[in-house]
Protein backbone atom coordinates (compact mmCIF):
# COMPACT_ATOMS: atom_id res chain seq x y z
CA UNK A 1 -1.86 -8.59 22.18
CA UNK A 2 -3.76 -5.96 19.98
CA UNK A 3 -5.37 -7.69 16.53
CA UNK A 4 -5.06 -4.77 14.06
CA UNK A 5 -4.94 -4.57 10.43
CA UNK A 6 -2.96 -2.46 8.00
CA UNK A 7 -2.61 -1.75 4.64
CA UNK A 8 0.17 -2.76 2.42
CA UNK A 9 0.43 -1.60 -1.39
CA UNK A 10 3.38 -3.00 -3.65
CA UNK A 11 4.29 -0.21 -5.49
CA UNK A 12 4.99 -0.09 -9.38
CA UNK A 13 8.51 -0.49 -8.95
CA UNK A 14 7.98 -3.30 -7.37
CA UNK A 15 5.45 -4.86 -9.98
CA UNK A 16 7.88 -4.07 -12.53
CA UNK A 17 10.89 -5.34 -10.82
CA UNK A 18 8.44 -8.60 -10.77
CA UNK A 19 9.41 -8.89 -6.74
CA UNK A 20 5.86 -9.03 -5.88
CA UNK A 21 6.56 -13.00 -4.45
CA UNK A 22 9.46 -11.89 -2.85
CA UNK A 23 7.73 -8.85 -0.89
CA UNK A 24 4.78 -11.46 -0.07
CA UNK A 25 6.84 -14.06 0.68
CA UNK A 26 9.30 -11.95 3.48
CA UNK A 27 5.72 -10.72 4.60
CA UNK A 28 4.83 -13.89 5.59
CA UNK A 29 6.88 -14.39 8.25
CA UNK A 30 4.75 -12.32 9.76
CA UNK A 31 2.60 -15.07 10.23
CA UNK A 32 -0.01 -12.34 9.53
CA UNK A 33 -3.34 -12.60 7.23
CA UNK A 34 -4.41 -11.43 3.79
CA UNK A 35 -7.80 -10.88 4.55
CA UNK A 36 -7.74 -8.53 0.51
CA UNK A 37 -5.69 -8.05 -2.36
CA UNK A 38 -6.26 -6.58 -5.92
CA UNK A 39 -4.46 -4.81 -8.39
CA UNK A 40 -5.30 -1.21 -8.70
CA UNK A 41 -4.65 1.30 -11.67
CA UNK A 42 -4.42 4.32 -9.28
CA UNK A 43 -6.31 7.35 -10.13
CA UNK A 44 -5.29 10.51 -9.57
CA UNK A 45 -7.81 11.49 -7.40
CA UNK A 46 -6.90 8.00 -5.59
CA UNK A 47 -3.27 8.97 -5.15
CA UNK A 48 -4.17 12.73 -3.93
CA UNK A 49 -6.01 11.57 -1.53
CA UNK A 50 -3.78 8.68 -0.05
CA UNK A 51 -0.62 11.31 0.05
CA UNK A 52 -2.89 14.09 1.23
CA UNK A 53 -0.59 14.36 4.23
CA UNK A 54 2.26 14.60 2.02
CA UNK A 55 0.69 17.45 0.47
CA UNK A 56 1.24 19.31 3.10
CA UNK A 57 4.20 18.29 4.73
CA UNK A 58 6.61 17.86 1.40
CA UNK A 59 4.80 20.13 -1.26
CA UNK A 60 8.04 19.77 -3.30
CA UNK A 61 8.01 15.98 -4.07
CA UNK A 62 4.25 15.95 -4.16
CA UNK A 63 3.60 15.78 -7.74
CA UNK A 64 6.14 13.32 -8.31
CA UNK A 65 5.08 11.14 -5.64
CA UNK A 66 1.71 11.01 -7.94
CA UNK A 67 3.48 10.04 -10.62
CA UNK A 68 5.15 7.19 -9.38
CA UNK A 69 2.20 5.54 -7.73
CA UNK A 70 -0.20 6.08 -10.81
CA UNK A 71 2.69 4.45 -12.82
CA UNK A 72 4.11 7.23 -14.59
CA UNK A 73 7.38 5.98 -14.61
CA UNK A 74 7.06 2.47 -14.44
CA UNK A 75 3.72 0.44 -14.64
CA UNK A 76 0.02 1.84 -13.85
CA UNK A 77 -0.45 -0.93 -11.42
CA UNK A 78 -0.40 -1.62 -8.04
CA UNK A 79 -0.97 -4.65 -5.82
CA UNK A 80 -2.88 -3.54 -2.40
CA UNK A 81 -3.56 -6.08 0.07
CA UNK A 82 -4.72 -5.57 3.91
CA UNK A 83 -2.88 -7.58 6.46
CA UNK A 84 -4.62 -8.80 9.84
CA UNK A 85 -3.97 -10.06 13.25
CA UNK A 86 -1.49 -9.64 16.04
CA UNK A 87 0.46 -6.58 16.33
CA UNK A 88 -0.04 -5.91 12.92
CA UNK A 89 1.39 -2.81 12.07
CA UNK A 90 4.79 -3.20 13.92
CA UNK A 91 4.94 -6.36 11.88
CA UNK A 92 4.64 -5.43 8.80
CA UNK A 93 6.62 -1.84 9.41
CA UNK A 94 9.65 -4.14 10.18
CA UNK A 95 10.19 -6.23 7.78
CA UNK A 96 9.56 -3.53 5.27
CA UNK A 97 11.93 -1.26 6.72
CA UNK A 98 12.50 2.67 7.28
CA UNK A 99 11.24 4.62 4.39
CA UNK A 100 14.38 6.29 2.67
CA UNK A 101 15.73 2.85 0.82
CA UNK A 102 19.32 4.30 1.19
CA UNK A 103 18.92 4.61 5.16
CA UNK A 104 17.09 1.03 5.25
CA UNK A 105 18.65 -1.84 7.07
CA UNK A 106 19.77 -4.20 3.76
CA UNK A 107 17.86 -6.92 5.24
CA UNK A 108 14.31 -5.54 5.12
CA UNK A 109 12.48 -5.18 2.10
CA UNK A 110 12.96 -1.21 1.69
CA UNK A 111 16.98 -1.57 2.08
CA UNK A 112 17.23 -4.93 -0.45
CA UNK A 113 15.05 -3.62 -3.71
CA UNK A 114 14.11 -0.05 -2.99
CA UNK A 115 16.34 3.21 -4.59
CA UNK A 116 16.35 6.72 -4.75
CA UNK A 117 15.35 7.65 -8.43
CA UNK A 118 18.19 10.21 -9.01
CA UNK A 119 16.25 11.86 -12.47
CA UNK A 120 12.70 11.99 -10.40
CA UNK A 121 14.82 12.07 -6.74
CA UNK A 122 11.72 9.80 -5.93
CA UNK A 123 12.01 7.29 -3.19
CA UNK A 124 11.38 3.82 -5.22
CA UNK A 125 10.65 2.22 -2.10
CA UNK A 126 8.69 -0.88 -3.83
CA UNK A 127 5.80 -0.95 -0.78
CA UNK A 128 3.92 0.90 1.60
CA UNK A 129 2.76 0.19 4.87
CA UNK A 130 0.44 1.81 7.20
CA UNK A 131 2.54 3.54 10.06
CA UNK A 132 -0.51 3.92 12.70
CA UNK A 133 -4.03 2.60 13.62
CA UNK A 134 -5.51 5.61 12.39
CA UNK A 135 -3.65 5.50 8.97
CA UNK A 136 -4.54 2.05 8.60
CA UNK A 137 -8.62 2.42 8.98
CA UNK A 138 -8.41 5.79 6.45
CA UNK A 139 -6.27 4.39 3.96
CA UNK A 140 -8.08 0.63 3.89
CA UNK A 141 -11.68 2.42 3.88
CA UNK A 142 -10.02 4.67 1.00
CA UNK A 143 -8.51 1.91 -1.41
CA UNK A 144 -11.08 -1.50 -0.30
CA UNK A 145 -15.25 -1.24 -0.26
CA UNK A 146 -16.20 -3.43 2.71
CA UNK A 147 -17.42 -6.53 0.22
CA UNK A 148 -13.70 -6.49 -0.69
CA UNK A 149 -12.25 -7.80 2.62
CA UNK A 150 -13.24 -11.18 3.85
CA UNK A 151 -13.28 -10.13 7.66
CA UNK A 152 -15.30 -7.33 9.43
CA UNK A 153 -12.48 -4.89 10.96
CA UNK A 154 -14.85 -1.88 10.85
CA UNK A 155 -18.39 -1.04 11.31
CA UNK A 156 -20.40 -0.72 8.00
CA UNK A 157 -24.04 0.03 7.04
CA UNK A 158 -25.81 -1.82 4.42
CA UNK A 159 -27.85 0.21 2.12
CA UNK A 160 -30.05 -0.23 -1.11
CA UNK A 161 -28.87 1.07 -4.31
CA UNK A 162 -29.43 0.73 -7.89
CA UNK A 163 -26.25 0.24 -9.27
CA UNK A 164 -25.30 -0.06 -12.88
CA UNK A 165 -23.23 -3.59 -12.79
CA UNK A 166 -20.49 -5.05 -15.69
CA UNK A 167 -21.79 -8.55 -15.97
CA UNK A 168 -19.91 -10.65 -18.40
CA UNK A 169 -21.15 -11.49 -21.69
């Protein structure tokens, strides 16, 4: 048994598609944890730095990729949430499915409401999911500030700050 958290983002296609209940709801068998969730416009420098990897390994779809995440083609919003507990990762990675929508077994998330765009030849694959331990700790640290998650899963430091902070009126 390994306890191990992992990132999942529902992607605009999916917030548009309104199948966010759906997503959470074949997540849940699972039997996995929120432990956060927020909706996220995605800033550019956000979504360069989450598909840095990309970057490198598909340069051609790279921009495009950016596009679809900050909303470009859909909605400017994303839903990111971190899962926790047992054999997280695995969990999560099946019921989501491969990657490629088309190659996807139907009955996983990815292979019932994801699609190749054919004008963009993005992969509308409605969600992401962390594929490793190491992914998971750079992309949670990347899109959650400690305060956001309700459970220590990494070290932090506390430090004093003077922040400028929205209050409401």
């Amino acid at each position: 048994m390994v306890l191990q958290q992992t990132l999942v983002l529902v992607k605009p296609d999916g917030l548009i598609k309104s199948i966010t209940g759906n997503i959470i709801n074949e997540l849940s068998t699972t039997k996995l944890k929120i432990i956060a969730a927020k909706i996220v416009s995605v800033p550019k420098e956000l979504a360069e730095k989450h598909y840095s990897e990309l970057k490198k390994s598909k340069p051609e779809i790279f921009e495009e990729v950016l596009k679809y995440i900050q909303g470009e083609y859909h909605t400017n919003r994303v839903l990111a949430m971190v899962y926790y507990g047992e054999d997280a990762i695995s969990k999560i990675r099946d019921v989501a499915g491969i990657t490629n929508p088309e190659n996807a077994d139907p009955t996983t998330i990815r292979g019932r409401y994801g699609r190749i765009n054919s004008q963009t030849n993005v992969l509308e694959n409605c969600m992401h999911a962390s594929d490793s331990e190491e992914d998971a700790k750079k992309e949670i640290q990347l899109w959650f500030s400690p305060h956001e998650i309700v459970k220590d899963i990494y070290p932090t430091k506390t430090e004093t700050k003077e922040l400028e902070i929205k209050e409401w009126e």
